[in-house]
Protein backbone atom coordinates (compact mmCIF):
# COMPACT_ATOMS: atom_id res chain seq x y z
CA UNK A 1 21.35 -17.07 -71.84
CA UNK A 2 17.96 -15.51 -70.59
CA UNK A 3 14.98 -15.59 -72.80
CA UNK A 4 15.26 -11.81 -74.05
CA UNK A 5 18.64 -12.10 -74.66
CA UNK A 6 18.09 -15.48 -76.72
CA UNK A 7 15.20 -13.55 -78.76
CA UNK A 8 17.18 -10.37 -79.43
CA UNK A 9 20.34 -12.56 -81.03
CA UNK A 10 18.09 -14.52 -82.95
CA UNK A 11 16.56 -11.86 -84.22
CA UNK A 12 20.11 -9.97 -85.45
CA UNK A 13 21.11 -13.33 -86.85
CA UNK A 14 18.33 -13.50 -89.04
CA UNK A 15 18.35 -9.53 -90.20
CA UNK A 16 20.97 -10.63 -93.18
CA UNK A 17 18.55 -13.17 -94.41
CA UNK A 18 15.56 -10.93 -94.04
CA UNK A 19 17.56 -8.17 -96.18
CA UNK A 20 18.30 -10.63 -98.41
CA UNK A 21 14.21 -11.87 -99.32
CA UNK A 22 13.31 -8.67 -99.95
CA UNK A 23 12.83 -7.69 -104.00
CA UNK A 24 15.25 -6.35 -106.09
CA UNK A 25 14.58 -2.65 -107.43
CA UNK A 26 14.52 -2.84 -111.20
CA UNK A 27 17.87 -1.66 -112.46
CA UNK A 28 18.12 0.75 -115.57
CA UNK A 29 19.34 -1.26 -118.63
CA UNK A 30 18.50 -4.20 -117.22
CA UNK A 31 14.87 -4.37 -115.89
CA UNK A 32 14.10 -1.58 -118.26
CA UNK A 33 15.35 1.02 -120.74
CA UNK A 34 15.83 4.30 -120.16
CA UNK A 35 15.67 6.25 -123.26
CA UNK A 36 18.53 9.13 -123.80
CA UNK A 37 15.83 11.51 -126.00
CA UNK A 38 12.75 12.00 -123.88
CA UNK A 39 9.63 11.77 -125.82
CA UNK A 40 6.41 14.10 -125.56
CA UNK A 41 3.62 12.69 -124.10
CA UNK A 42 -0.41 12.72 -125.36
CA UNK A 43 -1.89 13.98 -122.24
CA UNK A 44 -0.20 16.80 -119.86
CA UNK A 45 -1.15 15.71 -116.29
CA UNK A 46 -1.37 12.15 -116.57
CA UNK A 47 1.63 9.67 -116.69
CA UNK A 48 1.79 8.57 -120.59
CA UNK A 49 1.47 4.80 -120.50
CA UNK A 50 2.05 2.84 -124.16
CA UNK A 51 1.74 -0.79 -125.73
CA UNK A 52 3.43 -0.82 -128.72
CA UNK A 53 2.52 -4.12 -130.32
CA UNK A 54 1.87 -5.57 -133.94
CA UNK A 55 -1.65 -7.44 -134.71
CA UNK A 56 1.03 -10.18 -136.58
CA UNK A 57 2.72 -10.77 -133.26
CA UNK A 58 1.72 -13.87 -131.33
CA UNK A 59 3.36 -12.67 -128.27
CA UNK A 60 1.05 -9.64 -128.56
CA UNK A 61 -1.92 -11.70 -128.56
CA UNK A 62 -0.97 -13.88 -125.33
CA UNK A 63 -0.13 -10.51 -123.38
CA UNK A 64 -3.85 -9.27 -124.25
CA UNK A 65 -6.14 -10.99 -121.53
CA UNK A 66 -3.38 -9.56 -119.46
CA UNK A 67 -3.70 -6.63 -120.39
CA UNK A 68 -7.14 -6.25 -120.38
CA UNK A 69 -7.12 -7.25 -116.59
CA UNK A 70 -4.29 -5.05 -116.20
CA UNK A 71 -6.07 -1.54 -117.57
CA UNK A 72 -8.69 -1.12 -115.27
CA UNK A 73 -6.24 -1.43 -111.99
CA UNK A 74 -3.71 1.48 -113.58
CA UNK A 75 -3.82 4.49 -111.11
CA UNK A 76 -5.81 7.04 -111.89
CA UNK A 77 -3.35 9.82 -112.81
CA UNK A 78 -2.18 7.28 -115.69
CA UNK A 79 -3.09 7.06 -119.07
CA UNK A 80 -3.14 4.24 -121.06
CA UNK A 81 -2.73 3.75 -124.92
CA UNK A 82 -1.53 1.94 -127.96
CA UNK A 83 0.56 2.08 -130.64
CA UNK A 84 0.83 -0.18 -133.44
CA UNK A 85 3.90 -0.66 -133.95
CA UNK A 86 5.67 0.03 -137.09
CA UNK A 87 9.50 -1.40 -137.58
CA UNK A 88 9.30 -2.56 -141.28
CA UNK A 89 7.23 -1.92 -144.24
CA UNK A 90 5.17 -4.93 -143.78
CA UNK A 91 3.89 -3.82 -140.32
CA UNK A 92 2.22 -0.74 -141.97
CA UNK A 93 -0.77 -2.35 -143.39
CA UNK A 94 -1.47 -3.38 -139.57
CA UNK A 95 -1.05 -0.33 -138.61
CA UNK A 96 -3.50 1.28 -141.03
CA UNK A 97 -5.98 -1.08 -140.04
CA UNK A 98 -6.02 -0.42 -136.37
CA UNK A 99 -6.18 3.54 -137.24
CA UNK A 100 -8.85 2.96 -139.82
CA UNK A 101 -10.98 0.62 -137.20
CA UNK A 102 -10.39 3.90 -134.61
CA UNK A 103 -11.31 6.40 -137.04
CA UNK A 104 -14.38 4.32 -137.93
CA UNK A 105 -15.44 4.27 -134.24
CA UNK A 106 -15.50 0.11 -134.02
CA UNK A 107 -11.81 -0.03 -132.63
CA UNK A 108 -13.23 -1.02 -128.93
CA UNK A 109 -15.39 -3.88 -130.38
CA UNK A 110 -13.29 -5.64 -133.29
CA UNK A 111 -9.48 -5.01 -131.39
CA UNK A 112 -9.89 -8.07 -129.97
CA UNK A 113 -12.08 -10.04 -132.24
CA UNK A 114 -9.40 -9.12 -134.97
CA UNK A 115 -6.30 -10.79 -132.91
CA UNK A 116 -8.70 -13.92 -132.98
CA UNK A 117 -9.10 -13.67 -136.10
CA UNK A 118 -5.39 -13.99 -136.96
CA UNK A 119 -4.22 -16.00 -134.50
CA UNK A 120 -7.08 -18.85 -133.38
CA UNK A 121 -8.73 -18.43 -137.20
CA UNK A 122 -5.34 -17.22 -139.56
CA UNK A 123 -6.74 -14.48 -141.03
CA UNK A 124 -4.70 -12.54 -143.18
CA UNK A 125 -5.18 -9.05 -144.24
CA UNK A 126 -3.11 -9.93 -147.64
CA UNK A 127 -5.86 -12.06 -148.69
CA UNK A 128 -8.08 -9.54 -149.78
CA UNK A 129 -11.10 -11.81 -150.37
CA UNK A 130 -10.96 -13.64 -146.68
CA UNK A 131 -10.10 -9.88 -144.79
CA UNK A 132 -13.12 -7.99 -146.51
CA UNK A 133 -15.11 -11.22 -145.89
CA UNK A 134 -14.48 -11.17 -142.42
CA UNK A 135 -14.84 -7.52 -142.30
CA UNK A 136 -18.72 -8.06 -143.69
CA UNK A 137 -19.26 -10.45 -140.80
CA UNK A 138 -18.24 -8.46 -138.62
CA UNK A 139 -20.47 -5.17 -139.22
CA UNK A 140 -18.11 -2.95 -141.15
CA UNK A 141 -18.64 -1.78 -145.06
CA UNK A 142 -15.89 -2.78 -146.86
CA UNK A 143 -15.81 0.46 -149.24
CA UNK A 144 -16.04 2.42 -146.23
CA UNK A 145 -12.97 0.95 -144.72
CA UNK A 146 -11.06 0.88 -147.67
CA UNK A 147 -11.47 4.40 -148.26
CA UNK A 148 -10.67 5.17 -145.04
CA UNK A 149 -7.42 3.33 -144.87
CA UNK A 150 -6.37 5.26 -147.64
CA UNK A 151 -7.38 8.66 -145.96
CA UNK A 152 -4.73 11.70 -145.24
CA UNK A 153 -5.70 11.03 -141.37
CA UNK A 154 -5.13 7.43 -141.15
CA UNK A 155 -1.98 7.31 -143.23
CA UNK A 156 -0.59 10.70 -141.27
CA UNK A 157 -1.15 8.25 -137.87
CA UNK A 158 0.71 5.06 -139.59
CA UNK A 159 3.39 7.41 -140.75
CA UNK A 160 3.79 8.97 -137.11
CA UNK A 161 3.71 5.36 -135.51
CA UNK A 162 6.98 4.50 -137.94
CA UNK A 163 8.26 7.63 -136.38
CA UNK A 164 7.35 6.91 -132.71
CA UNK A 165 8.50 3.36 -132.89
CA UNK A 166 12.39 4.29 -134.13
CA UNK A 167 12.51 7.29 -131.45
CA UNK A 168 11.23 4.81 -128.64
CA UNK A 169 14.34 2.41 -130.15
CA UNK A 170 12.54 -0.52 -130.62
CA UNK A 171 13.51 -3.56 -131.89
CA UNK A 172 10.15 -6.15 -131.14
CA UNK A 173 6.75 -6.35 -129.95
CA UNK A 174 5.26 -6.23 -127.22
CA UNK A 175 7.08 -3.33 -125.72
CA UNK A 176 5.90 -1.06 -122.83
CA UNK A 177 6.82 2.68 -122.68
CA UNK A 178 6.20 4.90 -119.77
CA UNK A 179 5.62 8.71 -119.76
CA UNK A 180 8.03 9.08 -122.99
CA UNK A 181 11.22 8.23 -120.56
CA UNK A 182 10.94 4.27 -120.54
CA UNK A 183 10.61 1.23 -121.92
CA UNK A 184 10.45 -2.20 -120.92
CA UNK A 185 10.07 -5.75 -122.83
CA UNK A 186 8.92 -8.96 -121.75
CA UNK A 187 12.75 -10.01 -121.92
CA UNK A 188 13.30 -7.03 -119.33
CA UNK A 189 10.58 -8.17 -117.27
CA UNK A 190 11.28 -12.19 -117.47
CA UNK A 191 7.82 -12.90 -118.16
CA UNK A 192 4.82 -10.90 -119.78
CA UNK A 193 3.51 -10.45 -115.95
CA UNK A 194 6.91 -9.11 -115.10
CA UNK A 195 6.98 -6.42 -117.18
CA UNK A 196 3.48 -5.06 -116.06
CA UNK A 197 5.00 -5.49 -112.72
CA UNK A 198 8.32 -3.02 -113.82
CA UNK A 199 5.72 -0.59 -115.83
CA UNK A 200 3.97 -0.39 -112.50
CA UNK A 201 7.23 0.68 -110.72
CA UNK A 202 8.13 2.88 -114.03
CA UNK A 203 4.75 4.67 -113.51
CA UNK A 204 5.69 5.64 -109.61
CA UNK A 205 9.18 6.37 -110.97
CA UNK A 206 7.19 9.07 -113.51
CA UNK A 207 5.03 9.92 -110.24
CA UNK A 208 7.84 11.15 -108.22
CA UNK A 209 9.77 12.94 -111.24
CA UNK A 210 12.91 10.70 -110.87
């Protein structure tokens, strides 16, 4: 057998094997949820991208350095944004917090700080003594914040975060929805880097109109 030939047979014999290496295309109900009610999205001409998480959950604190390497490198024409999460009555008083923090303006600086606080330092926000302590430390007036927590605007947002989180069909934390069509877990995605990776494909998915 000549040298061409020899090359082109090797070549066919190792096309199978080639087809076989390449990455599997995320499957619907498998790799990711697609949701039968389409939800509206924040922003018309950007692709709605959401973290629902809970401040409580410790899976939502490891996925945060992830995230916050992950942000920057989302394409331009999407939108990121989060959602506490709301799928019991406990989870509220989370919830308020993070909307009362936003409304307050100091959401960028103690998001973060906060999930420490829990997690690394056990904060709780039940113990009303350590929370408004920590709250001193950290720069915010604790009438202030209590007032606002309490305010039509911050408990309107908690109640519409119960609402988003049963039309998005939740049923943990950390969940990732995509332009009000999809969602995707970390149990979806195999690992917390996984399901960036199937938001990422969920994103061009929203691109194309699919």
């Amino acid at each position: 057998m000549n040298l061409r030939r020899r090359t082109l047979v090797l070549a066919m014999s190792l096309a199978p094997l080639g087809a076989l290496a390449q990455p599997r295309k995320p499957a619907p109900g498998v790799d990711y949820t697609e949701l039968t009610s389409v939800q509206p999205v924040e922003t018309k001409g950007k692709i709605d991208v959401v973290e629902f998480f809970w401040y409580g959950c410790p899976h939502c604190y490891t996925l945060e350095p992830l995230l916050e390497q992950w942000i920057p490198k989302l394409p331009a024409d999407a939108q990121f944004r989060r959602v506490p999460a709301v799928l019991n009555p406990g989870w509220a008083n989370e919830a308020a917090v993070f909307y009362a923090f936003e409304a307050l303006g100091v959401l960028p600086r103690l998001h973060r700080p906060f999930f420490d606080a829990i997690h690394r330092d056990r904060l709780s926000t039940r113990d009303s003594a350590s929370f408004n302590d920590w709250l001193q430390k950290n720069g915010v007036e604790v009438k202030k914040f209590e007032e606002m927590v309490k305010s039509f605007g911050v408990q309107s947002r908690v109640r519409r975060a119960t609402q988003l989180s049963a039309a998005y069909r939740l049923d943990g934390t950390p969940a990732l929805a995509v332009h009000g069509r999809f969602t995707v877990s970390p149990e979806q995605g195999r690992s917390q880097k996984g399901m960036l990776d199937i938001a990422e494909y969920l994103i061009g998915v929203a691109r194309k109109g699919q």
